[in-house]
Protein backbone atom coordinates (compact mmCIF):
# COMPACT_ATOMS: atom_id res chain seq x y z
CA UNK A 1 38.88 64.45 -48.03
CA UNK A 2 38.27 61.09 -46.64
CA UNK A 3 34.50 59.60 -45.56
CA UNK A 4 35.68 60.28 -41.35
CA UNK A 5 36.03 63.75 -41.70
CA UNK A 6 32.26 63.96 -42.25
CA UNK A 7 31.50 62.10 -39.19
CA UNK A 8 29.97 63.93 -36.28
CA UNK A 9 30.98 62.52 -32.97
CA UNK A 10 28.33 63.28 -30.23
CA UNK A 11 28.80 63.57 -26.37
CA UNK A 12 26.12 61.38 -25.61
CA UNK A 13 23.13 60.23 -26.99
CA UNK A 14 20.67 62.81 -25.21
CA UNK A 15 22.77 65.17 -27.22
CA UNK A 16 22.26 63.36 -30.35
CA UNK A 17 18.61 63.79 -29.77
CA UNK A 18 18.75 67.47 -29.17
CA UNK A 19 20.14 67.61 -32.21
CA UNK A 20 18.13 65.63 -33.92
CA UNK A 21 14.97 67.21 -32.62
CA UNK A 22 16.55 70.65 -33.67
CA UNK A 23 16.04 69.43 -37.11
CA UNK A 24 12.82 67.89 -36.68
CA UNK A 25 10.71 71.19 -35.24
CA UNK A 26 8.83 71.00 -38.48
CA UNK A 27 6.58 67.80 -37.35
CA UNK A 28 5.80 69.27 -34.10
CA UNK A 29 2.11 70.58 -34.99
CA UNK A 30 1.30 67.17 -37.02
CA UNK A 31 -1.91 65.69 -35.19
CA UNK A 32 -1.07 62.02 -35.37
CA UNK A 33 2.78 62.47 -34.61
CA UNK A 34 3.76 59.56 -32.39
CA UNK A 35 8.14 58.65 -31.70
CA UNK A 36 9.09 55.35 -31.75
CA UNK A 37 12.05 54.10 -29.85
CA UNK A 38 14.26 51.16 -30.05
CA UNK A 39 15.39 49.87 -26.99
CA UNK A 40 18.25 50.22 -25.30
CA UNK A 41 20.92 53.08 -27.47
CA UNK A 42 17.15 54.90 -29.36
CA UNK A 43 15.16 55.66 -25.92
CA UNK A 44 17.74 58.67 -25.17
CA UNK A 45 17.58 59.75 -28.38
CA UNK A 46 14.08 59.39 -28.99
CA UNK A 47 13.42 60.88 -25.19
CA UNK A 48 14.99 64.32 -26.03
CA UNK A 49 13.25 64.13 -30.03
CA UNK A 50 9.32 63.76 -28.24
CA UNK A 51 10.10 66.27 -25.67
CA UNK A 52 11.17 69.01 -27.92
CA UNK A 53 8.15 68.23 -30.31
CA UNK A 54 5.60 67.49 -27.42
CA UNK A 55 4.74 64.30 -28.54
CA UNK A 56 4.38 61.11 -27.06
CA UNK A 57 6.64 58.44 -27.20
CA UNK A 58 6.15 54.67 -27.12
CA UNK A 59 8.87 51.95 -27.94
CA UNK A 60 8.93 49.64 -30.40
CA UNK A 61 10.72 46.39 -29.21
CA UNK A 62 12.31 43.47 -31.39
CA UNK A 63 13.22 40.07 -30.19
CA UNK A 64 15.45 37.80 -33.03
CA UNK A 65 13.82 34.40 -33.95
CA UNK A 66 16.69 32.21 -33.99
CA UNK A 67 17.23 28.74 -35.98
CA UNK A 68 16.75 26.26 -33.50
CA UNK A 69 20.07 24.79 -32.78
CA UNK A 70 22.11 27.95 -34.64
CA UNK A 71 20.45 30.36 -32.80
CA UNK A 72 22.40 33.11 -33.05
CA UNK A 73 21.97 32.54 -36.98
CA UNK A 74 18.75 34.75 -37.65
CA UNK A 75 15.43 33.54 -39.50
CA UNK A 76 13.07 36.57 -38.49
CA UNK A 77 12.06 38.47 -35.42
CA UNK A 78 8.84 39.46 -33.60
CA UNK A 79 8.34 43.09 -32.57
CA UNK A 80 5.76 44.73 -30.61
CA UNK A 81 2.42 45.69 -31.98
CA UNK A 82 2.35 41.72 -32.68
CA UNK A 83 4.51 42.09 -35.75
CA UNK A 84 6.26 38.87 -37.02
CA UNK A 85 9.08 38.73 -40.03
CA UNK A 86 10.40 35.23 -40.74
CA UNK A 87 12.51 34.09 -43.54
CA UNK A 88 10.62 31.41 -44.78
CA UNK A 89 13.08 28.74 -45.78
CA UNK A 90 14.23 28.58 -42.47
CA UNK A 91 11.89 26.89 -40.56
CA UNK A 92 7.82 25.08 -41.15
CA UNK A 93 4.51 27.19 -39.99
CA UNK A 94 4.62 25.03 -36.85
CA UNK A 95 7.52 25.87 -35.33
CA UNK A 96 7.63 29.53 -36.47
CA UNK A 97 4.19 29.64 -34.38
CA UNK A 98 5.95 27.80 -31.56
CA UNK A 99 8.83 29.68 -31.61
CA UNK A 100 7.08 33.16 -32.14
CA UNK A 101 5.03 32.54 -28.87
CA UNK A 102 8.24 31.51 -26.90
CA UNK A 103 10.27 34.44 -28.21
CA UNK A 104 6.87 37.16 -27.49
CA UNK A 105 6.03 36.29 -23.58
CA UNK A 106 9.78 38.12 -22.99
CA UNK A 107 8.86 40.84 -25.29
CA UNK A 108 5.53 41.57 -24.02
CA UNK A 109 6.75 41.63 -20.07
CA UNK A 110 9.76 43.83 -21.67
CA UNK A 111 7.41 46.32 -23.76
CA UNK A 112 5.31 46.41 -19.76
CA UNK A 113 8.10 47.18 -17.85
CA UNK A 114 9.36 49.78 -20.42
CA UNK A 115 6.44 51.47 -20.46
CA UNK A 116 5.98 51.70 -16.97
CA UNK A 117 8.89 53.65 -16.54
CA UNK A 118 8.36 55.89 -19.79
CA UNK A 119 4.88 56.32 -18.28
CA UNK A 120 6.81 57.92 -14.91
CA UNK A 121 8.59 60.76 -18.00
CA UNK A 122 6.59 64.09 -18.51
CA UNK A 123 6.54 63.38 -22.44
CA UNK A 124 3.52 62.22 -23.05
């Protein structure tokens, strides 16, 4: 038997995260129970996981800190929540400051907007 007769294929992701959630009923009556979703492929998923548990959903956005001139060569990332992971031989503590306040004014209008429209879901 080879590894890709184990894979499940899925019909979309919303069915993924019916799935999922089937398997997850045992977290629904934790108080502080809170799904996270990563933008763009995990919002489906994690739509259909919160509904079935009744619990609300937020996302949780990430935004690569590139090295300036390589950029698509990754030294960290900033996420939501303020969160900041840099690989420190990459660049000095001045311009991972500079660059982490360029790369979070996108991420914070992106987490807005988001939200806005999760806000316009039943979920929560």
């Amino acid at each position: 038997m080879n590894d890709n007769e184990n894979i499940r294929r899925f019909r979309d992701r919303t069915e993924a995260g019916r799935l999922l959630a089937s398997q997850l009923v045992h977290y629904a009556s934790r108080p502080n129970l809170l799904i996270l979703a990563l933008p763009r492929g995990g919002v489906p998923v994690a739509f259909e996981i919160a509904r079935t548990l009744h619990a609300p959903l937020d996302i949780f956005l990430v935004r690569k800190l590139g090295v300036p001139g390589q950029e698509e060569l990754a030294m960290g990332a900033v996420a939501s929540g303020n969160v900041r992971v840099l690989q420190s031989a990459w660049a000095s503590p001045t311009s991972n400051r500079s660059m982490h306040v360029a790369q979070k004014r996108p991420l914070v209008a992106r987490h807005s907007f988001q939200l806005g429209f999760l806000s316009q879901s039943a979920i929560r």
